[in-house]
Protein backbone atom coordinates (compact mmCIF):
# COMPACT_ATOMS: atom_id res chain seq x y z
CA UNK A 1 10.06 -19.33 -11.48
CA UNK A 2 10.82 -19.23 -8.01
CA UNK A 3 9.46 -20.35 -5.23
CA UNK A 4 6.92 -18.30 -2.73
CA UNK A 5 9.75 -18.34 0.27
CA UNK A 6 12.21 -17.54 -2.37
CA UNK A 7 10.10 -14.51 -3.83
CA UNK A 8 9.45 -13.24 -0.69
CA UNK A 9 13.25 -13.22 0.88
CA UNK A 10 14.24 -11.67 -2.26
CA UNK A 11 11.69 -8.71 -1.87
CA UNK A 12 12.41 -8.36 1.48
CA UNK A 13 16.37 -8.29 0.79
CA UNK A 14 15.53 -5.52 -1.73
CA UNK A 15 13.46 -3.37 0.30
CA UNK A 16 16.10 -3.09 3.13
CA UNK A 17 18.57 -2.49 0.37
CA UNK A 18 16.53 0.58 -0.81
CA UNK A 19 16.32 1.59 3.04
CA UNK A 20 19.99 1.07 3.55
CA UNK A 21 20.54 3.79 1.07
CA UNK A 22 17.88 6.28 2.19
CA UNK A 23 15.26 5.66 -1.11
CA UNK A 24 12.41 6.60 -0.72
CA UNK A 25 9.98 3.64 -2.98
CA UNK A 26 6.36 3.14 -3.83
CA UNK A 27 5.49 -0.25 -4.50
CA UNK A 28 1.95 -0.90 -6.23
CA UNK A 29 0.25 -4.52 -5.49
CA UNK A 30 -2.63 -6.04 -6.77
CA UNK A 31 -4.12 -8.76 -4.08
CA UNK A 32 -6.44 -11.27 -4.34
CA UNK A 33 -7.83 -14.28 -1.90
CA UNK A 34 -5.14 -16.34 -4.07
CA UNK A 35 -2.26 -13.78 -3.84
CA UNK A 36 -2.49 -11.89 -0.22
CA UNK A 37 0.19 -9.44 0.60
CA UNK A 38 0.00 -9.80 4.16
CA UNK A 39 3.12 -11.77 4.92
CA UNK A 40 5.32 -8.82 3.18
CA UNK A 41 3.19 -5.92 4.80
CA UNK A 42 5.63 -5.83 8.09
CA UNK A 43 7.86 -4.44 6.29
CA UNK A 44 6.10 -1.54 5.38
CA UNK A 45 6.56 1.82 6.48
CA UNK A 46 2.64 2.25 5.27
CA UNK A 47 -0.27 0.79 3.91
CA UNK A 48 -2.90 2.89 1.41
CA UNK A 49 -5.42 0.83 -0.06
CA UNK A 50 -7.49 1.65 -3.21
CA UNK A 51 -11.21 0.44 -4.09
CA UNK A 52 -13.94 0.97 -6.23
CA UNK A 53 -17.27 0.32 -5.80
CA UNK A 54 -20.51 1.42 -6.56
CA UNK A 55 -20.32 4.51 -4.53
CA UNK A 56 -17.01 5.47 -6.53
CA UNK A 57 -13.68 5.56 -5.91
CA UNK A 58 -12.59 5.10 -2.18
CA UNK A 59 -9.38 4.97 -0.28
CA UNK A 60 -8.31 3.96 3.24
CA UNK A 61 -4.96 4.27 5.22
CA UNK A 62 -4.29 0.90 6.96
CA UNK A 63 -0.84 1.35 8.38
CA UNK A 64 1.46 4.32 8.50
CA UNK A 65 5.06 4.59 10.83
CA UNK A 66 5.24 7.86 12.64
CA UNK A 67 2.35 9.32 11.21
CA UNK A 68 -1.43 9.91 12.22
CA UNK A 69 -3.97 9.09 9.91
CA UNK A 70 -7.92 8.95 10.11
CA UNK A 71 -8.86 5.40 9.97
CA UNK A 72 -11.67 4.07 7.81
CA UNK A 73 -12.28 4.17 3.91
CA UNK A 74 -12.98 7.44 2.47
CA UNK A 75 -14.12 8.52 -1.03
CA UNK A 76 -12.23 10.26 -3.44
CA UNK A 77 -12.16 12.47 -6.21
CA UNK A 78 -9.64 12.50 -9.08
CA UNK A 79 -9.58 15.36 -11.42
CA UNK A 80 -7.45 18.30 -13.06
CA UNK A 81 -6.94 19.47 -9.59
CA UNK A 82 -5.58 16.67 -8.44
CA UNK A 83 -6.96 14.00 -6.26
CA UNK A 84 -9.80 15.28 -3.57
CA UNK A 85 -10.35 13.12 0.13
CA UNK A 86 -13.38 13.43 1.87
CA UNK A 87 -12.88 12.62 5.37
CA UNK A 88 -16.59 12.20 6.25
């Protein structure tokens, strides 16, 4: 398995690959205290993180590129209509 240096380079070689060719990609991380994302965020076009607590399900923009967004964590809805944000 390789190393975290080596991990990282690679990821970061692939994700300008996919921009070199116009992709547009979701990637899906889980982070922990152990495992923190932070070093690969900067590359990034955005950021959406996902909770749940014991309020319910909650969402919060953390970084978009040439976008607006309302800062904050917000709850959310999911259901046969789709997913619902409520802003306040």
């Amino acid at each position: 398995m390789p190393n975290a240096f080596v991990h990282k380079r690679q990821v970061i070689s692939f994700i300008k690959f996919l921009n070199s060719i116009g992709a547009t990609v979701l990637f899906t991380s889980e982070t922990t205290q152990e495992t923190p994302d932070q070093d690969l965020e900067f590359i990034a076009d955005g950021i959406i993180e996902l909770k749940r607590d014991e309020n319910g399900l909650k969402i919060a923009v953390r970084k978009t590129r040439s976008s607006d967004f309302i800062s904050g964590w917000h709850r959310m809805e999911i259901g046969e209509e789709g997913i619902k944000i409520c802003l306040f």
